[in-house]
Protein backbone atom coordinates (compact mmCIF):
# COMPACT_ATOMS: atom_id res chain seq x y z
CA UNK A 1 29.97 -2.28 20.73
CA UNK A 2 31.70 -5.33 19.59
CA UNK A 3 35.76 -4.91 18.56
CA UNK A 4 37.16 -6.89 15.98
CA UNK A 5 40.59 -7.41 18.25
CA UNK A 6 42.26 -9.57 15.61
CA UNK A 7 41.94 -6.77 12.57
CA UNK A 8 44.82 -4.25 13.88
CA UNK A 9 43.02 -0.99 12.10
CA UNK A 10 40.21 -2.07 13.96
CA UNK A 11 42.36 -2.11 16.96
CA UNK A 12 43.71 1.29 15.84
CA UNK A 13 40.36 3.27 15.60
CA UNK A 14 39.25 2.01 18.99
CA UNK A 15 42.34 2.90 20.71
CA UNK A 16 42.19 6.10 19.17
CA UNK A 17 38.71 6.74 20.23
CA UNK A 18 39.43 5.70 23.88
CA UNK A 19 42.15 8.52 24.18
CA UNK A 20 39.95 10.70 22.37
CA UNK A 21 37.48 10.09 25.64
CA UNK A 22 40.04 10.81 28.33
CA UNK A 23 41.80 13.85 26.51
CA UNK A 24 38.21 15.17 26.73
CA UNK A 25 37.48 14.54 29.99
CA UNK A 26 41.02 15.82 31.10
CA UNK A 27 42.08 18.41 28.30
CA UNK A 28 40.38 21.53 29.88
CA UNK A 29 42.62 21.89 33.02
CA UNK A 30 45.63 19.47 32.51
CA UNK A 31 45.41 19.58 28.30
CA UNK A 32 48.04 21.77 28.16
CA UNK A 33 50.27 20.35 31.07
CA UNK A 34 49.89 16.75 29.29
CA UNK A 35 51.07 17.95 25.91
CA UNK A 36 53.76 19.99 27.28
CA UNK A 37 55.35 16.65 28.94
CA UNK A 38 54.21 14.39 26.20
CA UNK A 39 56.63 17.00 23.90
CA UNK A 40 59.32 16.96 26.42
CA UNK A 41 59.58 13.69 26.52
CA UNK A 42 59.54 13.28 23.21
CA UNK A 43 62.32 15.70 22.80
CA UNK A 44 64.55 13.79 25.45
CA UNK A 45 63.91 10.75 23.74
CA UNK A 46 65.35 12.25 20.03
CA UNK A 47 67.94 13.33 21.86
CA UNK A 48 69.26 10.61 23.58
CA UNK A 49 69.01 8.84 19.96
CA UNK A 50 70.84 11.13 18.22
CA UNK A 51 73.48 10.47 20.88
CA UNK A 52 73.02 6.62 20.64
CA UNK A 53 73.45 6.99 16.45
CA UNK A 54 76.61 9.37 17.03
CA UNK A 55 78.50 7.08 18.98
CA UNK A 56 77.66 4.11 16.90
CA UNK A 57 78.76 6.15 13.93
CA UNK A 58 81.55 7.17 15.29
CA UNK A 59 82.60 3.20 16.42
CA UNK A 60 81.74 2.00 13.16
CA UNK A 61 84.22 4.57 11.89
CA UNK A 62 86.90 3.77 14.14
CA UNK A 63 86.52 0.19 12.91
CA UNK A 64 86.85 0.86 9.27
CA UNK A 65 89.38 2.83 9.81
CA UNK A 66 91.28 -0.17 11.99
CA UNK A 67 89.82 -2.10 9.34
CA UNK A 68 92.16 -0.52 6.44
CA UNK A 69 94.97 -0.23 8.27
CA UNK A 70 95.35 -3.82 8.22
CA UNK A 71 94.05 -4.65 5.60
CA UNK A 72 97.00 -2.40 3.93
CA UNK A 73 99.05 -4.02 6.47
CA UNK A 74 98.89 -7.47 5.29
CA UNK A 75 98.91 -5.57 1.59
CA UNK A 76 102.21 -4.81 1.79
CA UNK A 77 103.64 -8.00 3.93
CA UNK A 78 103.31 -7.02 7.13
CA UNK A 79 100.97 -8.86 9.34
CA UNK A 80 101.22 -7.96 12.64
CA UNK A 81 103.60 -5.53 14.83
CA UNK A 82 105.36 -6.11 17.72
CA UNK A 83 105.06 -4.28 21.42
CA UNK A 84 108.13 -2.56 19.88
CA UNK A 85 106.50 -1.26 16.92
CA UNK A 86 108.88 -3.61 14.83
CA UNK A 87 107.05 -5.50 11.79
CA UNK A 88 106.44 -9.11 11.66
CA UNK A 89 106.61 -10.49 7.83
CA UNK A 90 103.93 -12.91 6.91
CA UNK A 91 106.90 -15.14 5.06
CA UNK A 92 107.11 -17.44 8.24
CA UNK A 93 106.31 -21.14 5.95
CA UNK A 94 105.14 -22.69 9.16
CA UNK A 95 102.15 -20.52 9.21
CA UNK A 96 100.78 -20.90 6.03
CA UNK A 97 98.35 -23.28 5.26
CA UNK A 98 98.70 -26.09 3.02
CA UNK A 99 96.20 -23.96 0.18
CA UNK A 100 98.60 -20.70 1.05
CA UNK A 101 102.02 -23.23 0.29
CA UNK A 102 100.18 -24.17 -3.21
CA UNK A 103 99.30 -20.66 -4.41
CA UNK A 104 102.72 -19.76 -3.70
CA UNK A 105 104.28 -22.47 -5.55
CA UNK A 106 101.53 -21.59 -8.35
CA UNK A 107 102.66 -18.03 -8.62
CA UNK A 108 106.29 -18.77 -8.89
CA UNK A 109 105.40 -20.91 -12.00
């Protein structure tokens, strides 16, 4: 029997047919120990997921959350904060780039 290697339902159907061949040859005494693993596994594997998914949820939340606090931060003309939780204003000129200077001067117009 000649398999078409390159065509992947080809590919498919013949690995499906050789595991067909050894779950005959082994299903009648270790069938059911085989699918009792294979669902094990299977569950371990979901579960460790779900706990991969719920952590990155729960980062990506903590970083929108950071996300909006600074972003209302820098809102309302605060930029940064101090080790003693004291506000820095943006106002400092010598920061600002030359494009920040002329939107300034625009908006006071």
């Amino acid at each position: 029997m000649v398999v078409d290697l390159q065509n992947a339902d080809a590919r498919k159907n013949y690995l499906s047919e050789k595991l067909d061949d050894l779950m005959d040859g082994i299903n009648d005494s270790y069938g059911t120990v085989l699918m009792d693993e294979l669902i094990l596994q299977l569950e371990r594997t979901v579960s460790k997921f779900n706990e991969e998914v719920q952590t990155l949820m729960g980062q990506l939340k903590d970083n929108s959350d950071r996300r909006d606090g600074l972003l209302e931060k820098i809102k309302s003309g605060v930029f940064e904060e101090n080790t003693d939780d004291t506000p820095q204003p943006i106002s400092d000129k010598k920061e600002m780039s030359a494009w920040e200077l002329k939107l300034e001067e625009m908006e006071k117009k």
